[in-house]
Protein backbone atom coordinates (compact mmCIF):
# COMPACT_ATOMS: atom_id res chain seq x y z
CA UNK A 1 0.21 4.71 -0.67
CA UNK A 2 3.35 2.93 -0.82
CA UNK A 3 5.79 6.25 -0.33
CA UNK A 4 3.72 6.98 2.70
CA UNK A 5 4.13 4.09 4.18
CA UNK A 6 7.99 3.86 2.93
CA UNK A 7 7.87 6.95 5.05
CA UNK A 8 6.12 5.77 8.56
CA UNK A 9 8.71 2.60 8.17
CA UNK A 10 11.76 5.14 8.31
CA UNK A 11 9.99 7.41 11.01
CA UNK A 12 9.18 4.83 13.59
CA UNK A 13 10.29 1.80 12.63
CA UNK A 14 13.13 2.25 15.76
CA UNK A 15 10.11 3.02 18.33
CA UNK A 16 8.35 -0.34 18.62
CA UNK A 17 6.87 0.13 15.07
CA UNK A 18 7.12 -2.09 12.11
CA UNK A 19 5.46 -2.84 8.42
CA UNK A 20 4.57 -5.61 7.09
CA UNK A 21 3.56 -5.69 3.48
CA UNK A 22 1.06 -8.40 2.24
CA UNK A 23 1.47 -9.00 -1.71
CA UNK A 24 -1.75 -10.49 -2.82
CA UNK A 25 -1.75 -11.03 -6.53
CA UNK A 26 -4.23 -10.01 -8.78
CA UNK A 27 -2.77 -11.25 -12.03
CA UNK A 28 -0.21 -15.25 -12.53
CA UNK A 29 3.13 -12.96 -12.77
CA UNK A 30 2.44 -11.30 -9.64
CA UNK A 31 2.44 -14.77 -8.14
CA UNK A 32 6.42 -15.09 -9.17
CA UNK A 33 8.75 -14.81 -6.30
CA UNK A 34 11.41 -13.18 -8.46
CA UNK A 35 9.22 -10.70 -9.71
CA UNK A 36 8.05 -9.67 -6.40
CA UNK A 37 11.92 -8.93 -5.34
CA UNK A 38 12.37 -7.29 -8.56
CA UNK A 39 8.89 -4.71 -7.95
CA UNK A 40 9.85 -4.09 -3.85
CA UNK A 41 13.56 -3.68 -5.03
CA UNK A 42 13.14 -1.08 -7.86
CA UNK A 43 10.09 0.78 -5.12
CA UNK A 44 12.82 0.74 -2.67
CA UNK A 45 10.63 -1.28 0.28
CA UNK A 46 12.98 -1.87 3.05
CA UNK A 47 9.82 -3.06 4.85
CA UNK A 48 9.33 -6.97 4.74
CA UNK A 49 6.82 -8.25 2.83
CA UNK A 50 4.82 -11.89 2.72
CA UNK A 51 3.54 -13.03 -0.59
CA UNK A 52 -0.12 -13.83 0.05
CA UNK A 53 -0.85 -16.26 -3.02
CA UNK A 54 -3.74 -18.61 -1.42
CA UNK A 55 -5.57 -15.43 -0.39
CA UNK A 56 -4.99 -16.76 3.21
CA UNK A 57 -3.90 -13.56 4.89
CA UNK A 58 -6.32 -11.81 2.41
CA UNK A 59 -9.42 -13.88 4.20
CA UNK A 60 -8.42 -14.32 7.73
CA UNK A 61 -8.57 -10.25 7.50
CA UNK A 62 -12.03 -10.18 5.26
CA UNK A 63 -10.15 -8.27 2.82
CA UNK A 64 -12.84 -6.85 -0.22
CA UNK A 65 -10.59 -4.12 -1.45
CA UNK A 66 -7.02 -3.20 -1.57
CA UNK A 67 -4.81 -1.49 -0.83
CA UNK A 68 -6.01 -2.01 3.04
CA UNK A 69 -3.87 -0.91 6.11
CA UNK A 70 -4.59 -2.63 9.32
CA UNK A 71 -2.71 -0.97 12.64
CA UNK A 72 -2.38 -3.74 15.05
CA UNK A 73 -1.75 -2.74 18.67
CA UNK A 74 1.18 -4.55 20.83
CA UNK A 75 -1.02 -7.00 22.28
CA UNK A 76 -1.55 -7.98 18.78
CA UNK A 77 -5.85 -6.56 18.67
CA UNK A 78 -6.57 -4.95 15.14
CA UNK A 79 -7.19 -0.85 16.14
CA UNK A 80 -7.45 1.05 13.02
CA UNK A 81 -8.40 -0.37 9.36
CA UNK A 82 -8.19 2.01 6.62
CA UNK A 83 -9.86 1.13 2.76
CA UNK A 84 -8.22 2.73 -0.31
CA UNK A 85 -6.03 5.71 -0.68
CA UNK A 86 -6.03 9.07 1.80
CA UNK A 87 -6.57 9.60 5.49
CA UNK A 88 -3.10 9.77 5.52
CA UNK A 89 -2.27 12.08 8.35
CA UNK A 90 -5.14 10.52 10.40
CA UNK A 91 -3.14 7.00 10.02
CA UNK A 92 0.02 8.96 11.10
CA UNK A 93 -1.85 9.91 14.32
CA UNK A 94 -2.95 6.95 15.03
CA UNK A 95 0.90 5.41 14.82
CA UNK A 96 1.53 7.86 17.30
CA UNK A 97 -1.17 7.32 19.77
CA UNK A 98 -0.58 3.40 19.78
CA UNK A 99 2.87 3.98 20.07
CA UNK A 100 2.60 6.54 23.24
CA UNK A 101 0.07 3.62 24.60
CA UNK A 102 1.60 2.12 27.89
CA UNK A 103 1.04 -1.46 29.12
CA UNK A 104 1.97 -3.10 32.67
């Protein structure tokens, strides 16, 4: 998942689109800031990310399952909510149809 989303950061990231990575750890090392640096360093992420140790972010979204993506429109609504790997281009085409959404 992470070198399709690497790729919708570079794509529309200059259009009114951003990523923002949530790191929820699964195991005590993953709760290290360094180590976090290190992994989104070495996997290239340009994208910010939040490290989500309390499982805050992971609750207020009702998170069972990861990896999750959420689109969240402009007015800041959830739209689209994707569990697990795939549905790739269909998340691409959604980018593009919030994106091409106007507002007064």
């Amino acid at each position: 998942m992470i070198p399709s989303v690497k790729e919708w950061y570079s794509k529309y990231n200059g259009d009114g689109f951003t990523v923002i990575g949530v790191h929820y750890p699964e195991f005590n090392y993953e709760k290290d800031f360094g180590n976090v640096v290190k992994a989104t360093q070495d996997l290239g992420i340009k994208y910010p990310v939040v490290m989500d140790n309390n499982g805050a972010i992971w609750s207020a979204y009702r998170q069972s399952y990861w990896p999750t993506r959420h689109l969240i429109d402009k007015h800041g609504r959830l739209r689209y909510k994707h569990i697990g790997e795939g549905a790739y281009q269909e998340t691409d085409a959604y980018i593009r149809s919030l994106l091409a959404e106007t507002y007064p």
